[in-house]
C-alpha atoms as a PDB file:
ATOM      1  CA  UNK A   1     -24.412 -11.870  10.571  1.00  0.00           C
ATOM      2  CA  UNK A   2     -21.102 -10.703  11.720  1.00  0.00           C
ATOM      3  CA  UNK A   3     -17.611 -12.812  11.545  1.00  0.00           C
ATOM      4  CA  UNK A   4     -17.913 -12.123  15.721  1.00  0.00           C
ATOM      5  CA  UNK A   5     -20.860 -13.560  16.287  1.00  0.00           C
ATOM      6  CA  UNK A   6     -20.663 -17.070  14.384  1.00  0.00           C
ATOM      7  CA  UNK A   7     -20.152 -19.940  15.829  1.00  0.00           C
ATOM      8  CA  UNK A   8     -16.786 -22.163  14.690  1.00  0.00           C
ATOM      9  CA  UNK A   9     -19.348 -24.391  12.385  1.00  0.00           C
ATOM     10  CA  UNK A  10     -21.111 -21.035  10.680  1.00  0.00           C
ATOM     11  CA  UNK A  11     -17.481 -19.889  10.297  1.00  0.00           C
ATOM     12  CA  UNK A  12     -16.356 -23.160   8.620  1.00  0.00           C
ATOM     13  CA  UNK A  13     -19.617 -23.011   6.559  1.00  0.00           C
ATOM     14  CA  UNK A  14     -18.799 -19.483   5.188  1.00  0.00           C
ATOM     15  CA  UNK A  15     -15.487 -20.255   4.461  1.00  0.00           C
ATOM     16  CA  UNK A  16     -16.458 -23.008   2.397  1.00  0.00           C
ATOM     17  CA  UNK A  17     -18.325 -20.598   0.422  1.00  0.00           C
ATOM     18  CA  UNK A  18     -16.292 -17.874  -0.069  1.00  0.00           C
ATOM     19  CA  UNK A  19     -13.339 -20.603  -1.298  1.00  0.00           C
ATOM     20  CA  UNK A  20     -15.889 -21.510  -3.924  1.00  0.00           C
ATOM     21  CA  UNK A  21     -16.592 -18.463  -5.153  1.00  0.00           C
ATOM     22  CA  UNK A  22     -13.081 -17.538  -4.842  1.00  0.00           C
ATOM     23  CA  UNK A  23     -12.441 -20.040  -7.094  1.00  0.00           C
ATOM     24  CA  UNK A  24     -15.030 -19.463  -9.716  1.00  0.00           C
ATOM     25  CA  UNK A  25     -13.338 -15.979  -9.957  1.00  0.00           C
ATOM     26  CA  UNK A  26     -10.123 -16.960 -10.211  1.00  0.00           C
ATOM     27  CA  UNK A  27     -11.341 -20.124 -12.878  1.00  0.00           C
ATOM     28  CA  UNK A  28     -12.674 -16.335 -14.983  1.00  0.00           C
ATOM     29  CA  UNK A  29      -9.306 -14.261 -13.901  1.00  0.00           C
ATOM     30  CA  UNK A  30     -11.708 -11.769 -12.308  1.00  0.00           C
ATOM     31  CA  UNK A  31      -8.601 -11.036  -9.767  1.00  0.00           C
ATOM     32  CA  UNK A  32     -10.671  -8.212  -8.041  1.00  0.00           C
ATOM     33  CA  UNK A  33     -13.291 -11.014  -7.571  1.00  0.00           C
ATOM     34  CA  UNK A  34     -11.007 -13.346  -6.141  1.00  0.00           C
ATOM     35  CA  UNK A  35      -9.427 -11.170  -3.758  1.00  0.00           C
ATOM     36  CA  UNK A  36     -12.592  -9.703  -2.568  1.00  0.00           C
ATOM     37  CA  UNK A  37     -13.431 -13.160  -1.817  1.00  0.00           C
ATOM     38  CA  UNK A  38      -9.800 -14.278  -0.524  1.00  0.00           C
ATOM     39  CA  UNK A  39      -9.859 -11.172   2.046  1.00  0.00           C
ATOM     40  CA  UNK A  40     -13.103 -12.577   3.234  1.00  0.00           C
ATOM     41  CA  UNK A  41     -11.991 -16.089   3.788  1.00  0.00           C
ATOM     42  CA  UNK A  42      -9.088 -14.883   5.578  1.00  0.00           C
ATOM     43  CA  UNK A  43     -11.006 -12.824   8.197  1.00  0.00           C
ATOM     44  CA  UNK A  44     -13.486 -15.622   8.569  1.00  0.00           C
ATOM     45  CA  UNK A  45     -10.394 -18.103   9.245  1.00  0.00           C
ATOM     46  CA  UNK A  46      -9.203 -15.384  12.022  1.00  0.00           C
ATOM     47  CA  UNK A  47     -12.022 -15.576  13.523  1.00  0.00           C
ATOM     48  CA  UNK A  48     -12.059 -19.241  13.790  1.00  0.00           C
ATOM     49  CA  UNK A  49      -8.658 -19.580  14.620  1.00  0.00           C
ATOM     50  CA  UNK A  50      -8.596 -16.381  17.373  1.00  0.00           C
ATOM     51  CA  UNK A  51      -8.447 -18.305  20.413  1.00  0.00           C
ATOM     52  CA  UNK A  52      -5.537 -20.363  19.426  1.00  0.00           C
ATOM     53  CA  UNK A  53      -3.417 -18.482  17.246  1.00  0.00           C
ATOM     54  CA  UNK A  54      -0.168 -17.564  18.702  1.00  0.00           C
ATOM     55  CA  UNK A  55       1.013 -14.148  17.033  1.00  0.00           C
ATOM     56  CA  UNK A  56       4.587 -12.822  18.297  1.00  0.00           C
ATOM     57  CA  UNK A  57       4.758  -8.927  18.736  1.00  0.00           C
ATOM     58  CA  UNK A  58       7.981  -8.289  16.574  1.00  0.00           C
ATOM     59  CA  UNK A  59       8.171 -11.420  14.989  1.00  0.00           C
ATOM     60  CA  UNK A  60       8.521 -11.843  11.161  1.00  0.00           C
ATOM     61  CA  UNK A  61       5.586 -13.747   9.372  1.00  0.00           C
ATOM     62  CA  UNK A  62       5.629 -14.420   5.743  1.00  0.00           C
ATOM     63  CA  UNK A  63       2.001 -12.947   4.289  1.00  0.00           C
ATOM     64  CA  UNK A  64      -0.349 -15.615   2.724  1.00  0.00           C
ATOM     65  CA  UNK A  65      -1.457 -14.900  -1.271  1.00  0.00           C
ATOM     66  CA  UNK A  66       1.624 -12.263  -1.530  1.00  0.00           C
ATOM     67  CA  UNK A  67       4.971 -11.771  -1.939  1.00  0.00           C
ATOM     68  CA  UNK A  68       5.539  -9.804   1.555  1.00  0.00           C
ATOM     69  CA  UNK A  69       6.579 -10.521   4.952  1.00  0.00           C
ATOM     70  CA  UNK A  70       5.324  -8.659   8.305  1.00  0.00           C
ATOM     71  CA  UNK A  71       7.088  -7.597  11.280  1.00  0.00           C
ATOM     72  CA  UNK A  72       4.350  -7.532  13.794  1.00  0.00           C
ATOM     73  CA  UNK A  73       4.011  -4.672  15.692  1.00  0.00           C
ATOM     74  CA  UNK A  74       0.248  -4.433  17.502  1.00  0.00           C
ATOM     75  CA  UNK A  75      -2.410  -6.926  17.754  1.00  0.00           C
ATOM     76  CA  UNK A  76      -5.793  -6.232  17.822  1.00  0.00           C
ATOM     77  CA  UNK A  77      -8.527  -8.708  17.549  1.00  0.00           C
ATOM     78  CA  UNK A  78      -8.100 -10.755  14.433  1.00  0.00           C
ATOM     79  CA  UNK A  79      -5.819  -8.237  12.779  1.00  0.00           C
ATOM     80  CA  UNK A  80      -1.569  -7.917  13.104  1.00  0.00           C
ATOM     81  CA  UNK A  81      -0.492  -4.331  12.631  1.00  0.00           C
ATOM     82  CA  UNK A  82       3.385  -4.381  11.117  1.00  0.00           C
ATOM     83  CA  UNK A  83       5.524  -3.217   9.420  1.00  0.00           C
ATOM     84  CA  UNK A  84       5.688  -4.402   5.645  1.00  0.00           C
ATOM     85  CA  UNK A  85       8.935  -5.739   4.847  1.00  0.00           C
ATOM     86  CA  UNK A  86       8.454  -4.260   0.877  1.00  0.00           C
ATOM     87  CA  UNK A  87       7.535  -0.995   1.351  1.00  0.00           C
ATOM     88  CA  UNK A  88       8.347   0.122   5.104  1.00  0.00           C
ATOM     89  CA  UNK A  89       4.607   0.817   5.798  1.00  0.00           C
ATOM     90  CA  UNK A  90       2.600   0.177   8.505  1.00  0.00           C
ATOM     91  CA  UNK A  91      -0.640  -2.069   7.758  1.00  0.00           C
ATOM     92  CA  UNK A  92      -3.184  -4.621   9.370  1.00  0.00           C
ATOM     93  CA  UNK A  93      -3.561  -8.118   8.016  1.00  0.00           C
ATOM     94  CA  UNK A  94      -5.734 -10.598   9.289  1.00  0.00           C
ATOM     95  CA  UNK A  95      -3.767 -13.018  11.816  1.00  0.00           C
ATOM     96  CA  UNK A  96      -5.015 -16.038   9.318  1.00  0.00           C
ATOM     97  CA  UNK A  97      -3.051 -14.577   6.568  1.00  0.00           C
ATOM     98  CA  UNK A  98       0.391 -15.030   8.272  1.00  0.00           C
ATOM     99  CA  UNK A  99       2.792 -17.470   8.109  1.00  0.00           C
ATOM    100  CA  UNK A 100       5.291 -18.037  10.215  1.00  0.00           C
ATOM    101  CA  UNK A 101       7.258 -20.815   7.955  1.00  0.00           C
ATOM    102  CA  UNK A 102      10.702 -19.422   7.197  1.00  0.00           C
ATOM    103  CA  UNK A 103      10.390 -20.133   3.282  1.00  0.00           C
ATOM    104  CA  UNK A 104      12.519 -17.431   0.872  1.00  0.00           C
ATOM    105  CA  UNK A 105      10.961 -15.877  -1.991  1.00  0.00           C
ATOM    106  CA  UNK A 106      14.251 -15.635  -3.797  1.00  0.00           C
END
């Protein structure tokens, strides 16, 4: 079944899931594993969240699980298209994944 078409429960259920396998993979260090299964969790959580989130076109989020930050220049569904703040290039990132605390990395 898709992300779309699950209700906020089946969401919740699959998230559940996917953090538990996410965290058998990282307990291994299969990292390819765990961000298979991260990604996943993160789109889930967008779809969850969709109706509520407030995402700012040209706003600055910090990006969840990474070292980043994303000037946000499109939305579409659950995804923010920016501009990465590391390398300049333009990418989509589920709207769960950003964070709009104002924490440094320095």
């Amino acid at each position: 079944m898709l992300y779309s078409d699950m209700s906020k429960e089946q969401l919740r259920a699959e998230m559940k899931d996917l953090q538990e396998k996410g965290q058998r993979a990282y307990d291994a260090e299969n990292w390819p594993e765990y961000e298979i299964h991260m990604t996943k969790w993160y789109l889930a959580k967008s779809y969850e969240i969709r109706d509520d989130a407030r995402i700012e076109i040209g706003r600055t989020y910090r990006i969840a699980e990474e070292y980043d930050r994303l000037t946000v220049t499109a939305l579409e569904g659950v995804m923010a298209w920016g501009i990465r703040q590391s390398t300049g290039e333009t990418t989509a990132v589920p709207i769960a994944q950003l964070d709009d605390t104002d924490d440094d990395f320095n």
